[in-house]
N, C-alpha and C. Protein backbone atom coordinates (compact mmCIF):
# COMPACT_ATOMS: atom_id res chain seq x y z
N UNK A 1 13.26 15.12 126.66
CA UNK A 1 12.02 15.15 125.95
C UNK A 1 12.22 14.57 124.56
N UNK A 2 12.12 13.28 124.07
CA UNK A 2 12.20 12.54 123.13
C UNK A 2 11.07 13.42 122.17
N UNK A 3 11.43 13.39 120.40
CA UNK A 3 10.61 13.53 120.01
C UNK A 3 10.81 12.95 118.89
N UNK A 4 9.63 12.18 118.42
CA UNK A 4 9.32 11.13 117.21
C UNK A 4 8.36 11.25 116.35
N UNK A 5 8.28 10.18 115.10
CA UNK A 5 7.32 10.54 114.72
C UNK A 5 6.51 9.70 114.82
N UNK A 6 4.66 10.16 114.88
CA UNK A 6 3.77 9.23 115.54
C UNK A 6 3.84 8.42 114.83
N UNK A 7 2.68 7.49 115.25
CA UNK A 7 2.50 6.31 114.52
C UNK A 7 1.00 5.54 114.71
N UNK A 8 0.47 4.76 114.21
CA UNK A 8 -1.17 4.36 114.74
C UNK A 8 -1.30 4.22 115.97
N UNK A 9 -0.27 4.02 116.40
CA UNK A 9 -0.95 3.98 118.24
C UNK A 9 -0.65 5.05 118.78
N UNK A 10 -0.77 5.94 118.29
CA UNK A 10 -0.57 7.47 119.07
C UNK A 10 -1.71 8.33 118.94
N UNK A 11 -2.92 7.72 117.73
CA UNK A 11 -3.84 8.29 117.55
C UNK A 11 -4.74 8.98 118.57
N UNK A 12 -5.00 7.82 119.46
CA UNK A 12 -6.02 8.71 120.85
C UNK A 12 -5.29 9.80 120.86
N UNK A 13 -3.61 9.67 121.57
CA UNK A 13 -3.24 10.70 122.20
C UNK A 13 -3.30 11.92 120.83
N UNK A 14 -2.72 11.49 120.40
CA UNK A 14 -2.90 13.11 118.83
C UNK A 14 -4.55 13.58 119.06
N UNK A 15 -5.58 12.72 118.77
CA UNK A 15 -6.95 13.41 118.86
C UNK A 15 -7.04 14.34 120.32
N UNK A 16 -6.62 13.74 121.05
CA UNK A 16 -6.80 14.18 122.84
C UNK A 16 -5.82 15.94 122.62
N UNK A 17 -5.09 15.95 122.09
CA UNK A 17 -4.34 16.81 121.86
C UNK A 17 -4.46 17.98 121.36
N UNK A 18 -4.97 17.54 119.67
CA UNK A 18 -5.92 18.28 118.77
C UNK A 18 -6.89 18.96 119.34
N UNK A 19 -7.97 18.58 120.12
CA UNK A 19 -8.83 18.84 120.48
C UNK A 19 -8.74 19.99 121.39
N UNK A 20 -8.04 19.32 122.17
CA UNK A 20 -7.50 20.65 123.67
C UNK A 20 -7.19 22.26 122.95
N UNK A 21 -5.96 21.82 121.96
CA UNK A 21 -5.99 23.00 120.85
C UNK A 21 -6.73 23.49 120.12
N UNK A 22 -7.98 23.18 119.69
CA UNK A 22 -8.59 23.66 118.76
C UNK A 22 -9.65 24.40 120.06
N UNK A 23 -10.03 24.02 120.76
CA UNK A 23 -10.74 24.80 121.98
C UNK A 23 -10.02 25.68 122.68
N UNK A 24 -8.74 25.67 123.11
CA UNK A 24 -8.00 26.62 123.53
C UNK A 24 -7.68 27.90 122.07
N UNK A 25 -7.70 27.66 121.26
CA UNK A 25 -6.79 28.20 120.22
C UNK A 25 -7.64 28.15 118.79
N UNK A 26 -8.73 28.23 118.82
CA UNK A 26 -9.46 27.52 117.55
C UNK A 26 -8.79 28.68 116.35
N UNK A 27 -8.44 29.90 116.68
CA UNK A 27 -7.81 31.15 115.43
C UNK A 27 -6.84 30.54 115.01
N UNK A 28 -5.74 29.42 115.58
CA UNK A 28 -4.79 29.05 115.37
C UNK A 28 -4.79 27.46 114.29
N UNK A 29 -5.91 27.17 114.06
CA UNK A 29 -6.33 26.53 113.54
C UNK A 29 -7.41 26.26 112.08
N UNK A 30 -6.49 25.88 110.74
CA UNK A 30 -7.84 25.89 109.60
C UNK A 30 -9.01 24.97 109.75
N UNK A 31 -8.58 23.88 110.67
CA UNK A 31 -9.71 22.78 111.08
C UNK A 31 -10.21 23.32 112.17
N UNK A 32 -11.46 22.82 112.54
CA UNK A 32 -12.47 23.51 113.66
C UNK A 32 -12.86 22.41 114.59
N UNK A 33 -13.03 22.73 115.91
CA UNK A 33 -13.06 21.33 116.77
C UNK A 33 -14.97 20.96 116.33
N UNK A 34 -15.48 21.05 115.46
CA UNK A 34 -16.66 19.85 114.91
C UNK A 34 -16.02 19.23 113.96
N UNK A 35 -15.27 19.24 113.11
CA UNK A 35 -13.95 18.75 112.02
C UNK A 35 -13.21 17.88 112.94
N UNK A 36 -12.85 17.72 114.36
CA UNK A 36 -12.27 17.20 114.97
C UNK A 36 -12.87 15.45 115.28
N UNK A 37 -14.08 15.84 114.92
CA UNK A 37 -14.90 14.65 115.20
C UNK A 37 -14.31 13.28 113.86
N UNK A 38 -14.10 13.96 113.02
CA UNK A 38 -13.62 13.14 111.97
C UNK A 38 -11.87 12.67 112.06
N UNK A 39 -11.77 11.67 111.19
CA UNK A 39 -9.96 11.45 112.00
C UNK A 39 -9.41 12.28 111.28
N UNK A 40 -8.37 12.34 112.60
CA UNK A 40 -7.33 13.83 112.18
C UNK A 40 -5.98 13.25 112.12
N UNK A 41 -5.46 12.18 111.35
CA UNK A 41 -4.88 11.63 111.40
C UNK A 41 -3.57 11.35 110.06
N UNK A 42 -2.98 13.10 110.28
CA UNK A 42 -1.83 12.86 108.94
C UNK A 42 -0.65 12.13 108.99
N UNK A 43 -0.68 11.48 109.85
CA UNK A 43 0.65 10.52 110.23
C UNK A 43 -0.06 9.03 109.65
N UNK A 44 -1.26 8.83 109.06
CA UNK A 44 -1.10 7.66 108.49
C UNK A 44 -1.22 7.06 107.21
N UNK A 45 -0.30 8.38 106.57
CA UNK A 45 -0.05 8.83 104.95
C UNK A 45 0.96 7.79 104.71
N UNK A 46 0.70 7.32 103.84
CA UNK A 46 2.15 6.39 102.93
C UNK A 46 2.75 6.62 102.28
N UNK A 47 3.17 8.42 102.28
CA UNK A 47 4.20 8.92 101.57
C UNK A 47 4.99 9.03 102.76
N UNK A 48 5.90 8.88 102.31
CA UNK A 48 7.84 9.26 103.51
C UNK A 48 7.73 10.34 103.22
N UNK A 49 7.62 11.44 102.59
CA UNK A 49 7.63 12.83 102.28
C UNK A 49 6.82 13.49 102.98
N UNK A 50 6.35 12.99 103.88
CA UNK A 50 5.02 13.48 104.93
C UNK A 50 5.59 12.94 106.12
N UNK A 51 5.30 13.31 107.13
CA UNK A 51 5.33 12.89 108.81
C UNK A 51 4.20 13.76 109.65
N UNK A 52 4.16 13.42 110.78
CA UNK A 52 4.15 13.85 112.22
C UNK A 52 4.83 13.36 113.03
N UNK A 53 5.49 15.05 113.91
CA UNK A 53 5.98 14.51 114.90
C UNK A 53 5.26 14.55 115.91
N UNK A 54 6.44 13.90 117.26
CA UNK A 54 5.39 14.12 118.80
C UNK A 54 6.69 14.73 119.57
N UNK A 55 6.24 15.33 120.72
CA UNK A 55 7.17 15.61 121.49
C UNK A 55 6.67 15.43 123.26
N UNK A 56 7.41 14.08 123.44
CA UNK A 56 6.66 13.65 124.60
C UNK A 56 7.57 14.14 126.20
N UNK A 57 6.55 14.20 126.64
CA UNK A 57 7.22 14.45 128.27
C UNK A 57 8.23 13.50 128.93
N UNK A 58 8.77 13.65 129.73
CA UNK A 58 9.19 12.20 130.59
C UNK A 58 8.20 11.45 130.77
N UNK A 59 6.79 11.77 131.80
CA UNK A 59 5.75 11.12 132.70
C UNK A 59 5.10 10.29 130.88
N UNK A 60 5.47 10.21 129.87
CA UNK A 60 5.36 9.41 128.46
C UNK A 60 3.78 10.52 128.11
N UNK A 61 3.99 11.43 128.22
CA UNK A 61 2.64 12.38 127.74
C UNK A 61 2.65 12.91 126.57
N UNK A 62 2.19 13.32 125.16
CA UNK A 62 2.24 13.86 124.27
C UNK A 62 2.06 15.06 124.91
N UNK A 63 2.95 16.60 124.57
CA UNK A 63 3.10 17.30 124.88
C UNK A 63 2.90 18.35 123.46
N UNK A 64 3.67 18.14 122.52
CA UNK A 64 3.42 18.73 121.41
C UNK A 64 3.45 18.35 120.16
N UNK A 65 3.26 18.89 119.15
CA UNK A 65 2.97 17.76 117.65
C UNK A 65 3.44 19.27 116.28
N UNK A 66 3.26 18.61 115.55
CA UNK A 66 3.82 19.09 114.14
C UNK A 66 3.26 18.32 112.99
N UNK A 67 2.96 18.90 111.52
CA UNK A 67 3.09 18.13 110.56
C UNK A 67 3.68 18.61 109.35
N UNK A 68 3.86 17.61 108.87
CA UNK A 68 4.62 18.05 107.58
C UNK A 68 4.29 17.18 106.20
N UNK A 69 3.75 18.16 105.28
CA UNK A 69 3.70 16.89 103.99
C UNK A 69 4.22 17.94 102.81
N UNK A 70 4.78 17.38 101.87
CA UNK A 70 5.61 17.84 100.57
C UNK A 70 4.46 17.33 99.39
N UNK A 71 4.82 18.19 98.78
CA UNK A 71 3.18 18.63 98.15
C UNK A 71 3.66 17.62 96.81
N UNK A 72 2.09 17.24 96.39
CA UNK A 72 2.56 16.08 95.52
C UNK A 72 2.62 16.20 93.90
N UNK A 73 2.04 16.97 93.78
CA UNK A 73 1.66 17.54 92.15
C UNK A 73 2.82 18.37 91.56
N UNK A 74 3.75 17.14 90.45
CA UNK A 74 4.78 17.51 90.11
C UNK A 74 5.24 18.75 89.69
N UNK A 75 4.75 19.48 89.68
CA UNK A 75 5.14 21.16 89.46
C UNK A 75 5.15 21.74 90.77
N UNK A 76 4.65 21.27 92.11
CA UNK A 76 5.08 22.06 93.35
C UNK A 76 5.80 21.01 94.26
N UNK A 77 6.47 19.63 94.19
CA UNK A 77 7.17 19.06 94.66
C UNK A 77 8.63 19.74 94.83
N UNK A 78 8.53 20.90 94.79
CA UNK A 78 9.61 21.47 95.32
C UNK A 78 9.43 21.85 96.72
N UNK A 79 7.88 22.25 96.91
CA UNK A 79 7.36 22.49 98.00
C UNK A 79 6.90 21.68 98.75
N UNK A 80 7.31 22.16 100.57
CA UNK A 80 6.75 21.29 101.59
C UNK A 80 5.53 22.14 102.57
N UNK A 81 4.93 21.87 103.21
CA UNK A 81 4.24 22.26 104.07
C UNK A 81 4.26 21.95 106.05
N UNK A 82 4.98 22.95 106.39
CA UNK A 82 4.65 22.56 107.47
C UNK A 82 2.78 22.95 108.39
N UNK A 83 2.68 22.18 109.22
CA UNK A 83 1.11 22.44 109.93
C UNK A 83 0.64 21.98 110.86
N UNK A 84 -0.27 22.52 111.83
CA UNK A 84 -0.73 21.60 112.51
C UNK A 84 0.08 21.50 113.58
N UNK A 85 0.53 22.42 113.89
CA UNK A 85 1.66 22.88 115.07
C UNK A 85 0.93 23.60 116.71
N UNK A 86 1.23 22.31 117.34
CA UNK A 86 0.11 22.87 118.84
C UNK A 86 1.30 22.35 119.51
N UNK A 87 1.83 22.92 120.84
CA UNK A 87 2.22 22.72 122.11
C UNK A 87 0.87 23.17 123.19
N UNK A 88 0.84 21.90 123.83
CA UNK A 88 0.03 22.15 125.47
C UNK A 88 0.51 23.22 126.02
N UNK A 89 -0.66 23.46 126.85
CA UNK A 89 -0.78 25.09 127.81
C UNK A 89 0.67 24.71 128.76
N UNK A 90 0.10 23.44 129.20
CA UNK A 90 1.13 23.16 130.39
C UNK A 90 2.42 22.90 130.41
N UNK A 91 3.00 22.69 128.70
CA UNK A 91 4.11 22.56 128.21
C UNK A 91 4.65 23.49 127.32
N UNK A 92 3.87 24.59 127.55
CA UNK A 92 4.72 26.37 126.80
C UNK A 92 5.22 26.63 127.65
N UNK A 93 6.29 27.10 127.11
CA UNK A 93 7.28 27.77 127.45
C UNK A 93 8.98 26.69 127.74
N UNK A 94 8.75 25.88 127.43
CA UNK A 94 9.64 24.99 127.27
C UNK A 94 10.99 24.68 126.49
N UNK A 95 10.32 25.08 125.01
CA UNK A 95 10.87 25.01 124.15
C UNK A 95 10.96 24.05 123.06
N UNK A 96 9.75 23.58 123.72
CA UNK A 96 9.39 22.25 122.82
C UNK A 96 9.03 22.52 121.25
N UNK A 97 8.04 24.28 120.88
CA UNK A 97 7.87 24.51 119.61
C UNK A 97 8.96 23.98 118.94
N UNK A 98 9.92 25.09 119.46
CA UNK A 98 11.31 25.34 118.80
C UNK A 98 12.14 23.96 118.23
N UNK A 99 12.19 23.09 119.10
CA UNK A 99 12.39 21.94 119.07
C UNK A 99 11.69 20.97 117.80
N UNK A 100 10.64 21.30 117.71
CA UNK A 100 9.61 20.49 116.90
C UNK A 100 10.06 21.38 115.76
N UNK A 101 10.00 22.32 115.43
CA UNK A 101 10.17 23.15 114.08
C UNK A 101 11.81 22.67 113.52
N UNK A 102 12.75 22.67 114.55
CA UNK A 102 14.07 22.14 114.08
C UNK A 102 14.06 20.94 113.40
N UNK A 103 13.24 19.88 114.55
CA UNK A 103 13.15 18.80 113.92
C UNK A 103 12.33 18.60 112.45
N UNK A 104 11.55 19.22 112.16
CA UNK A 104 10.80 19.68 110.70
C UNK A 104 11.77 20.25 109.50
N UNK A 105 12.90 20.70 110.16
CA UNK A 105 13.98 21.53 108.99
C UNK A 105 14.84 20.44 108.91
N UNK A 106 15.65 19.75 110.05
CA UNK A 106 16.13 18.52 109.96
C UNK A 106 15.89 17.82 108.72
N UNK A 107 14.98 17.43 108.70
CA UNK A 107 13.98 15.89 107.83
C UNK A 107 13.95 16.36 106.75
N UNK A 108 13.26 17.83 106.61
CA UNK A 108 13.42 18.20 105.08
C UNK A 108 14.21 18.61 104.46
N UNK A 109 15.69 18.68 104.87
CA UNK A 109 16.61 18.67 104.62
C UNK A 109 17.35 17.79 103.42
N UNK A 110 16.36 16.91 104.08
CA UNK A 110 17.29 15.52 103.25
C UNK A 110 16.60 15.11 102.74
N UNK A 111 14.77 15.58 102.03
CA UNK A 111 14.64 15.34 101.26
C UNK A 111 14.75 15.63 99.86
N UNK A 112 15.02 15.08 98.99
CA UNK A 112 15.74 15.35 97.56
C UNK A 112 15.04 16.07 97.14
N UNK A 113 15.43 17.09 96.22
CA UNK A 113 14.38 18.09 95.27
C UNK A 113 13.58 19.09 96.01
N UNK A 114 13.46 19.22 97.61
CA UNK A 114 13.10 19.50 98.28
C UNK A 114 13.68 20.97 98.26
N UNK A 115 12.55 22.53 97.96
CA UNK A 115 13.54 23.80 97.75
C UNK A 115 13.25 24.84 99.13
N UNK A 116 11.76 24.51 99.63
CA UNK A 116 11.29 25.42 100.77
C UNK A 116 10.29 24.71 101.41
N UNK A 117 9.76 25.30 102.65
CA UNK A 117 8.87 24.74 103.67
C UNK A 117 7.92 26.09 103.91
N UNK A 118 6.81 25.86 103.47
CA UNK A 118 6.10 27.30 103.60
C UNK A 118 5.08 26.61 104.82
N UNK A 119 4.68 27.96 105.48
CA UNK A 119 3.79 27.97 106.64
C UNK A 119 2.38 29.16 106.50
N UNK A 120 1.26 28.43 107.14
CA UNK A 120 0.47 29.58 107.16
C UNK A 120 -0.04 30.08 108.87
N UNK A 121 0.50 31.39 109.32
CA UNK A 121 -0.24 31.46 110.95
C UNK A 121 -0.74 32.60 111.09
N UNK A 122 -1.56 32.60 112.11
CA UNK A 122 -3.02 33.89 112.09
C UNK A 122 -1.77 34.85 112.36
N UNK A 123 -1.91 35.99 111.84
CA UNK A 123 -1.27 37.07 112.39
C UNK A 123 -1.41 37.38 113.35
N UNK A 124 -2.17 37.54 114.12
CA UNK A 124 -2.26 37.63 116.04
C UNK A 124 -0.95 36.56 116.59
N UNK A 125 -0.99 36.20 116.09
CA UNK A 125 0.07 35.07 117.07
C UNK A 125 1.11 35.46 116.70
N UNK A 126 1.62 36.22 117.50
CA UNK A 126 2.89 37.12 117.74
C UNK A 126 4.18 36.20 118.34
N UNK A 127 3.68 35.12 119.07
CA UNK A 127 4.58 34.30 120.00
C UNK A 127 5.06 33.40 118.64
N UNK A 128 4.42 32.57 117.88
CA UNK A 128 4.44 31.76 117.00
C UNK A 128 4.85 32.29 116.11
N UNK A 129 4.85 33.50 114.99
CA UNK A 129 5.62 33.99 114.31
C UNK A 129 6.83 34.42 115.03
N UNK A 130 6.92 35.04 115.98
CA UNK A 130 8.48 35.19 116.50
C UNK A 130 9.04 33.90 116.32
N UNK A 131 9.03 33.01 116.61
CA UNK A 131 9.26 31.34 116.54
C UNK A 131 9.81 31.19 115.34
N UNK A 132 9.09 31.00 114.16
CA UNK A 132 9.28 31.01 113.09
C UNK A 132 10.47 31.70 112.24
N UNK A 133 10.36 33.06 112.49
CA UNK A 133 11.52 34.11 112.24
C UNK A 133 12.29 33.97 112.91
N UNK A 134 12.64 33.51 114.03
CA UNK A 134 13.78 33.07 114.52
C UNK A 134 14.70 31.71 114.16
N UNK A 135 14.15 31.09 113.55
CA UNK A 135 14.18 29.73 112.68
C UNK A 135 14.39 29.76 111.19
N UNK A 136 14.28 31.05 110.64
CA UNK A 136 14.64 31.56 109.49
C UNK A 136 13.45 31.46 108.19
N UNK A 137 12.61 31.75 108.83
CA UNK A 137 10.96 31.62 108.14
C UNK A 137 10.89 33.52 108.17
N UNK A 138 10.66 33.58 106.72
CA UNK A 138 9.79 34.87 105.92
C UNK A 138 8.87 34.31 105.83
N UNK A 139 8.11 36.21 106.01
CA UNK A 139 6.79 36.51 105.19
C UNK A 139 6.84 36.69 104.34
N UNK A 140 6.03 35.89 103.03
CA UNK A 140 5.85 36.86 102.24
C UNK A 140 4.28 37.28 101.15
N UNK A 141 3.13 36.91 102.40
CA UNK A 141 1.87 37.37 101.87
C UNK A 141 1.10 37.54 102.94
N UNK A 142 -0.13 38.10 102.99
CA UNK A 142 -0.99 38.12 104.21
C UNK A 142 -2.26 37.80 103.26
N UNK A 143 -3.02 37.09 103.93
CA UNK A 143 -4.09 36.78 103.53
C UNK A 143 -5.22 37.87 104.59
N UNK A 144 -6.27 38.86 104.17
CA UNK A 144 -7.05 39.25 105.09
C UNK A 144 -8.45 38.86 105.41
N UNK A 145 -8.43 38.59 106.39
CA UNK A 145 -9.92 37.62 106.94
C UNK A 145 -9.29 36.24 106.34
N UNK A 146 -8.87 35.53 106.24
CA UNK A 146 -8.57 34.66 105.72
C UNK A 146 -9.15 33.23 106.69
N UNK A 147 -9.49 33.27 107.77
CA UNK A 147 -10.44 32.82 108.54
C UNK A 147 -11.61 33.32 109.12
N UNK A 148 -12.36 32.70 109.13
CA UNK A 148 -13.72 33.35 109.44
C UNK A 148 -14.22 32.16 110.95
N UNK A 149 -14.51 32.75 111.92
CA UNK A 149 -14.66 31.92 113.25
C UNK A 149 -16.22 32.82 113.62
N UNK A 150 -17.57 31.74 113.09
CA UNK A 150 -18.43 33.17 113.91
C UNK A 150 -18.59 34.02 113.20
N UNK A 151 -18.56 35.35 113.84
CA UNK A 151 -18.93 36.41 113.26
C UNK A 151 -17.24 37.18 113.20
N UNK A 152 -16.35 36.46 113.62
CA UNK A 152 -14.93 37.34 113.36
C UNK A 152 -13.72 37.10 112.42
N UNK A 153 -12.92 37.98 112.12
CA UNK A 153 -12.31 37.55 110.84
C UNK A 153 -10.77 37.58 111.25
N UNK A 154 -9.54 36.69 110.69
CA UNK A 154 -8.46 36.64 111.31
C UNK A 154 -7.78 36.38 110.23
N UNK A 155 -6.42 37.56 109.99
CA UNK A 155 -6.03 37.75 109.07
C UNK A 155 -4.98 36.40 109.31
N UNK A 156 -4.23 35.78 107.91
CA UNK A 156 -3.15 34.88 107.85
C UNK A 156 -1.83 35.45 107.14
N UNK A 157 -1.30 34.99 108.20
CA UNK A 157 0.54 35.41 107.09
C UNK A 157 0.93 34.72 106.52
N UNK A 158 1.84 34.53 105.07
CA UNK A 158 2.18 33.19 104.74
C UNK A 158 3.48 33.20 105.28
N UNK A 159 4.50 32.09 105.44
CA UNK A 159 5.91 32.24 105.68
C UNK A 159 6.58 31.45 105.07
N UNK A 160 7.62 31.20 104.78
CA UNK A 160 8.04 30.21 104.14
C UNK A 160 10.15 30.33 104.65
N UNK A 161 10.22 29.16 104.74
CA UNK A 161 11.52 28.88 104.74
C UNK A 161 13.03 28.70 103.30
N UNK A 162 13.38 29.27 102.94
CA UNK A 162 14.19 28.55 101.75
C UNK A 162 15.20 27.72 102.44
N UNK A 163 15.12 26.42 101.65
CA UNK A 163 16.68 25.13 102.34
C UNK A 163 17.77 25.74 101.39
N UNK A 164 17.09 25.43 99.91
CA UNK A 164 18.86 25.35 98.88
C UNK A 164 18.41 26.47 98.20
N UNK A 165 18.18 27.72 97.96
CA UNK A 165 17.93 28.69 97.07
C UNK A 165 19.56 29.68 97.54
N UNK A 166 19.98 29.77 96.23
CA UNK A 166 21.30 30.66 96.00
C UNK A 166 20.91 31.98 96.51
């Protein structure tokens, strides 16, 4: 299972992707599939300090995705962001998250000045924070209601990774 980072011709498949997720999973998501209608397209940033990855099947299918951008406003360029983290129904349980999140610690690894990778995920998602904490991602805030879907409210955890902190 090759995994790269997209590029303009991967767009259909990323939207095709997005979409499936935000209808399967919309709690898991700060964008909403009517937001989907607009391009969703953070892989075609011209900072190197930013990516998306993909994580494709053999049969050449986008299977799962990731993003990542390092925040630009010189007082938090210490900070990165990972987001935007969906694996297909038909490709959980694989291990492809896990995979995609490594590859996210990988990259930011080596970028310079680079001190942590913070994350934000609904607290219901018990599968996805296990993920995370197993990868060496703390909590350390909860946001409550912090999404609003409708008439229901879904609390957020923050998490964050440290790379170089003593």
């Amino acid at each position: 299972m090759p995994i790269r980072e997209l590029k303009s011709t991967d767009v259909s498949a990323y939207q095709a992707l997005m979409v499936c997720g935000l209808e399967e999973h919309p709690e898991s998501f700060r964008i909403s599939a009517q937001d989907a209608g607009e391009p969703m397209v953070p892989f075609s940033s011209s900072h190197s300090d930013s990516f998306t990855l993909g994580a494709w099947l053999d049969e050449g299918q986008l299977a799962g995705v990731v993003s990542f951008a390092r925040e630009t406003q010189e007082k938090l360029r210490h900070k990165g962001l990972l987001y935007r983290m969906y694996v297909s129904a038909g490709a959980s349980g694989k291990g492809i998250g896990r995979k995609l999140v490594q590859e996210v610690v990988k990259r930011a690894r080596t970028i310079e000045g680079l001190e942590h990778i913070n994350l934000t995920v609904v607290s219901l998602n018990v599968q996805a924070k296990s993920l995370y904490a197993s990868e060496g991602f703390t909590s350390f805030a909860c946001e409550e209601r912090g999404l609003k879907i409708g008439d229901s409210y879904f609390d957020e955890e923050q998490m964050a990774l440290r790379l170089f902190w003593q």
